[in-house]
Protein backbone atom coordinates (compact mmCIF):
# COMPACT_ATOMS: atom_id res chain seq x y z
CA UNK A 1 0.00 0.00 0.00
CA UNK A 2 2.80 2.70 0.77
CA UNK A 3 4.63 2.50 -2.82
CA UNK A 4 1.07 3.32 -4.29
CA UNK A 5 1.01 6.66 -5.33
CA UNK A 6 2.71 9.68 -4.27
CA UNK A 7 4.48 11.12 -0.70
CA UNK A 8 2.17 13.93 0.81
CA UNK A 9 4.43 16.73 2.45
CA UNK A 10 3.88 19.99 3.07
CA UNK A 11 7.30 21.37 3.46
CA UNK A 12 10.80 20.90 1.73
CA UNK A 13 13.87 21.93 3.88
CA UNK A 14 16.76 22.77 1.39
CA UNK A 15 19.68 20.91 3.17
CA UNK A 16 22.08 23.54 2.06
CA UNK A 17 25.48 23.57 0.73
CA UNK A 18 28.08 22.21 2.94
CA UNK A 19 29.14 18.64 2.33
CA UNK A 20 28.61 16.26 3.59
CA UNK A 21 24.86 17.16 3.55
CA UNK A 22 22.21 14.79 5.01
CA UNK A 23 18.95 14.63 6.20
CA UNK A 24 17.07 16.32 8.99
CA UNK A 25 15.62 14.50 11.57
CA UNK A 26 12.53 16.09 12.91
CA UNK A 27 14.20 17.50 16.06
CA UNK A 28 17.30 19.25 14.51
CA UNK A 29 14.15 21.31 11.67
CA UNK A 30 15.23 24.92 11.71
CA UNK A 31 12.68 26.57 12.28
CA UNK A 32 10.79 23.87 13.68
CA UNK A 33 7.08 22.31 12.12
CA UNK A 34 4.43 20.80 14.30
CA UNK A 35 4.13 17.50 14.67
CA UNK A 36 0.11 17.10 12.10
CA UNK A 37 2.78 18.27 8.95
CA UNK A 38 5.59 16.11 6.83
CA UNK A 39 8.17 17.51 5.14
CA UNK A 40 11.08 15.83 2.96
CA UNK A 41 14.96 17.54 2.60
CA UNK A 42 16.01 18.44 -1.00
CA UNK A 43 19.88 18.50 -2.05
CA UNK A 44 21.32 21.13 -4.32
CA UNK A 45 21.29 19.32 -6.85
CA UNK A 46 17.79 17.99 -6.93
CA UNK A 47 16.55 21.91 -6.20
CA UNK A 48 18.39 23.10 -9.27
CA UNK A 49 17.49 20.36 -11.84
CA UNK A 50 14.67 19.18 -10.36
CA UNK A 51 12.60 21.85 -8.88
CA UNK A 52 9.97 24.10 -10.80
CA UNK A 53 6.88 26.44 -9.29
CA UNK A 54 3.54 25.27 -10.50
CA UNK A 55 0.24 26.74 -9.05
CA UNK A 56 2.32 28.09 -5.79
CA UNK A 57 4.01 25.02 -5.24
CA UNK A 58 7.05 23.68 -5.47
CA UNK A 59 6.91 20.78 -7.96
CA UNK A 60 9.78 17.98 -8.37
CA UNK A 61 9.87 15.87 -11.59
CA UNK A 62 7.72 12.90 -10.24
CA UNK A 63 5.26 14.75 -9.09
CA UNK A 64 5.90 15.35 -5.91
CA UNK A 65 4.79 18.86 -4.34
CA UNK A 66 5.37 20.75 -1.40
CA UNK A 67 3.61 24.37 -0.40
CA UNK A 68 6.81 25.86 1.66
CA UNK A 69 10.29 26.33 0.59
CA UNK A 70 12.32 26.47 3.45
CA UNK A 71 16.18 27.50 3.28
CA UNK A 72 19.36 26.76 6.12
CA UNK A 73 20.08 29.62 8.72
CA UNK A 74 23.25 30.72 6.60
CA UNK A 75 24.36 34.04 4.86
CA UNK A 76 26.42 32.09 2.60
CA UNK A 77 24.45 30.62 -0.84
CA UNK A 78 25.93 30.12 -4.45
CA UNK A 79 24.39 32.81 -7.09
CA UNK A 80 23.30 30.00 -8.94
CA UNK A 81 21.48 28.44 -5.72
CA UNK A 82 20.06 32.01 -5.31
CA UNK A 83 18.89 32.29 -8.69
CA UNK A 84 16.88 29.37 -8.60
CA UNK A 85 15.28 30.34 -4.82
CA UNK A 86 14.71 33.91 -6.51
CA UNK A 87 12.94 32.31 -9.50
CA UNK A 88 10.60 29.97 -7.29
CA UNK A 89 9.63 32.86 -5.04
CA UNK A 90 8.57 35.05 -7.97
CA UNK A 91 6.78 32.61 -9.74
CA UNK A 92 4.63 32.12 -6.53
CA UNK A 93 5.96 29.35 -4.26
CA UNK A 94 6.49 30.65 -0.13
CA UNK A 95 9.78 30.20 0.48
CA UNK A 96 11.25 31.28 4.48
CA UNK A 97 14.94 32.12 4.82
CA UNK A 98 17.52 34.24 5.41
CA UNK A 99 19.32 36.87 2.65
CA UNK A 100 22.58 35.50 1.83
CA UNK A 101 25.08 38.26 1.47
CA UNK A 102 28.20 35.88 0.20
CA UNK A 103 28.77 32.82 -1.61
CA UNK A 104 30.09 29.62 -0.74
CA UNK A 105 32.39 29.70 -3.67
CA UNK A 106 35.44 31.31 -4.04
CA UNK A 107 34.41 30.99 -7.94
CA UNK A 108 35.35 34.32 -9.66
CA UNK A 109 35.93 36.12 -6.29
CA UNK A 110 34.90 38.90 -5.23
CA UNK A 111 32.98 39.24 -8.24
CA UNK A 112 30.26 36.04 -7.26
CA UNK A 113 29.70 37.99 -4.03
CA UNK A 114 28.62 40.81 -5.95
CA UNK A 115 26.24 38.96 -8.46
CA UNK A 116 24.73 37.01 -4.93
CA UNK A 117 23.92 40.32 -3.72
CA UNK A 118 22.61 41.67 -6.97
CA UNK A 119 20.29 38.23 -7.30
CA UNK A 120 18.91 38.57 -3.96
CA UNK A 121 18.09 42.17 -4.40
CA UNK A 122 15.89 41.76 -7.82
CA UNK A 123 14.65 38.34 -7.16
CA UNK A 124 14.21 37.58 -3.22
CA UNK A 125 11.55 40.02 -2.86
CA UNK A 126 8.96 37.64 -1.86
CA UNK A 127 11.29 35.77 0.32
CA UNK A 128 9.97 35.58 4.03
CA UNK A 129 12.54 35.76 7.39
CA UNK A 130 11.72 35.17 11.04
CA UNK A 131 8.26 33.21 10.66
CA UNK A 132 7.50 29.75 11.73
CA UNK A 133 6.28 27.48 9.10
CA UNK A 134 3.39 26.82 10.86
CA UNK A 135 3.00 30.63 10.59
CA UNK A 136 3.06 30.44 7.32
CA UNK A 137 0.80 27.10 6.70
CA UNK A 138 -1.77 29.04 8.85
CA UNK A 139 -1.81 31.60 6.58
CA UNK A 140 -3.12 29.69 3.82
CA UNK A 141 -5.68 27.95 5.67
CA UNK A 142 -3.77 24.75 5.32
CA UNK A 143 -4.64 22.52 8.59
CA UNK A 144 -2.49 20.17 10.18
CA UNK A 145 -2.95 16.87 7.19
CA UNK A 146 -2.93 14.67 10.62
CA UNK A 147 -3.92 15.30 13.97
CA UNK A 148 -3.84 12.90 17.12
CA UNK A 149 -6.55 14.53 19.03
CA UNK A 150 -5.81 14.53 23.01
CA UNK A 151 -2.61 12.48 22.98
CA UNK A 152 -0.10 13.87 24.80
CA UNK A 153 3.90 14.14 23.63
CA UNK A 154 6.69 11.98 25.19
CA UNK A 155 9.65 12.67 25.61
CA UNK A 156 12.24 10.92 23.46
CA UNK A 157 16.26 10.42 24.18
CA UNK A 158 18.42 10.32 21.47
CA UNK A 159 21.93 9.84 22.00
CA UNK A 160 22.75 13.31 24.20
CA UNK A 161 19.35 14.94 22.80
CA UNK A 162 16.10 15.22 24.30
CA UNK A 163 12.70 15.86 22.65
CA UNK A 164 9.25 15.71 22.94
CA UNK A 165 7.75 13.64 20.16
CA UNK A 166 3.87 11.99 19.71
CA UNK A 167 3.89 8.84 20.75
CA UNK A 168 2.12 7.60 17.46
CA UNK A 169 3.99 7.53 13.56
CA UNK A 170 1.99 8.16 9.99
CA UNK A 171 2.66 8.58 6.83
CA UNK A 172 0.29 10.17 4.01
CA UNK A 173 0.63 8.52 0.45
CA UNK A 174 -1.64 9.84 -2.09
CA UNK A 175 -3.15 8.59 -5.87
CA UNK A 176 -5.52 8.99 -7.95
CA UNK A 177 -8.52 7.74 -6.28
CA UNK A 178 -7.90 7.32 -2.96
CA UNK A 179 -5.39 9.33 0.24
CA UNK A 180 -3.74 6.32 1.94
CA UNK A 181 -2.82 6.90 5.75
CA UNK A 182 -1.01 4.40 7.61
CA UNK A 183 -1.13 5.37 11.45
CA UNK A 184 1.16 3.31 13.79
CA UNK A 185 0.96 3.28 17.79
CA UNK A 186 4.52 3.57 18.76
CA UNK A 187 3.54 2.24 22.60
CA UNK A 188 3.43 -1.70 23.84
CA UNK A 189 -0.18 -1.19 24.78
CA UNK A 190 -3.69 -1.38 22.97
CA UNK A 191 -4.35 2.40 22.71
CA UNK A 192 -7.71 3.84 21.77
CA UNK A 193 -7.81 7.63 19.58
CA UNK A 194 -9.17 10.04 17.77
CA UNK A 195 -7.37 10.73 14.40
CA UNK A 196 -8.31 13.53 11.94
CA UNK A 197 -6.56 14.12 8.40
CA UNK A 198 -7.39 16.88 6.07
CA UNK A 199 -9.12 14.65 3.08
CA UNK A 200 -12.53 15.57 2.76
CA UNK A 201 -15.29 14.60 0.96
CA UNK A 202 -14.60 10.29 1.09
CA UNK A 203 -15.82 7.70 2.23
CA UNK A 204 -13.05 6.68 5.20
CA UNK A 205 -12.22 2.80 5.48
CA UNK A 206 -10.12 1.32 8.09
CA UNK A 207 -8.06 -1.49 7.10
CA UNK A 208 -6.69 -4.18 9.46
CA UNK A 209 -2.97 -5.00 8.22
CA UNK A 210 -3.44 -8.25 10.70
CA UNK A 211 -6.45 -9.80 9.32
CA UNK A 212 -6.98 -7.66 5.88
CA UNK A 213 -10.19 -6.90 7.11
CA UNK A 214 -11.81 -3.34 5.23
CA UNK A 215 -14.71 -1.69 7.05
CA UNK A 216 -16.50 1.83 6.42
CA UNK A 217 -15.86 4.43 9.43
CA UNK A 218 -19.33 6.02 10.16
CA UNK A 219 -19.37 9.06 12.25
C-alpha cells in the first residue's frame, strides 16, 4: 500500500550547501514544524534540476509537491542556488529564509559575491525571514494533514538529545482515487484515539494490516 502513489508533504527543507549534507531528523528542523505536517529535505542538486513552481508550489519531476520552501540559517548561498530560490519565489511558491550576502564559492571572487547580492536584491523580494512554518501554513488555511486529538507528547532520548515527540507515527501517500494513511501506535499497549486528516469529501475505510479486514468508518 505505501509505494502506491505519491508522498504527501507539506514542506521541503533545502539541506544547504556544505558537504557532507544529510537529512534532517525532525528535532534538529530549523525553524521547527508541528508535529500534524511532513516535510522531505532536498539537495542542491535535486533543487536546481529538479525543482519548478507550478500553481504556488514547489513541484519535483515525479510529481511530488510541497507548499513551503524552506532554506538553512546561513548568509552564505551560491548565485546560482540564489537564482533558482529567486525564481521559485517570484513565480509564486512561499519560500522562508535568510538573505545571503556571500557565496560559498570562491568561484570568480569577489565578483560572485557581488552577483549574490545583486540576485537577492531583484529576485528575493517575496522571500519571508523570522516566521515559523506553521505561521506560514496558517496563513493559507492549510490545517495540520494529521492530527492525534488529546494524545499527549513523550519525551524521546536520542543519543545526548532530548525531545518531545507523539507517541504515534503516519505517513500520508496519495493517488488517484484514494489518500492512503497508515497510522502506527509507537507504545506496547492497545491504545484507543481520535485521528483527523485533512481529506474531505470520502468515504473513510479502516483497514486491518493483521487480518486484511476493510470496514466503512461512520461518524
Amino acid at each position: 500500500m505505501l509505494q502506491q502513489g505519491l508522498p504527501v508533504a507539506d514542506v521541503c527543507y533545502f539541506m544547504g550547501e556544505e558537504q557532507p549534507s544529510r537529512a534532517l531528523l525532525r528535532e534538529c528542523l530549523e525553524p521547527g514544524l508541528s508535529a500534524g505536517y511532513d516535510y522531505d529535505c532536498i539537495n542542491r542538486d535535486a533543487l536546481l534540476t529538479l525543482a519548478q513552481a507550478r500553481a504556488g508550489k514547489l513541484v519535483l519531476s515525479d510529481g511530488v509537491s510541497y507548499n513551503l520552501l524552506v532554506l538553512p540559517n546561513s548568509d552564505r548561498m551560491t548565485p546560482e542556488v540564489a537564482g533558482k530560490v529567486g525564481e521559485l519565489a517570484k513565480a509564486g511558491v512561499a519560500v522562508i529564509g535568510p538573505k545571503p550576502e556571500r557565496s560559498y564559492s570562491l568561484t570568480d571572487y569577489p565578483k560572485c559575491d557581488r552577483q549574490l547580492q545583486r540576485i537577492v536584491a531583484t529576485s528575493w523580494g517575496n522571500v519571508r525571514d523570522g516566521v515559523s512554518p506553521d505561521k506560514l501554513l496558517g496563513d493559507a488555511r492549510l490545517p495540520a494533514d494529521v492530527e492525534f486529538i488529546g494524545v499527549d507528547m513523550a519525551l524521546v532520548h536520542r543519543g545526548e538529545m532530548e525531545y518531545s515527540s507523539l507517541s504515534f507515527c503516519w505517513n500520508h501517500r496519495k493517488t488517484d482515487e484514494a489518500d492512503i494513511c497508515f497510522v502506527s501506535n509507537q507504545e506496547r499497549e492497545a491504545r484507543s484515539v481520535e485521528v483527523a486528516f485533512r481529506a474531505t469529501g470520502k468515504q473513510p475505510e479502516l483497514w486491518h494490516p493483521e487480518t486484511g479486514e476493510i470496514r466503512d468508518l461512520r461518524d
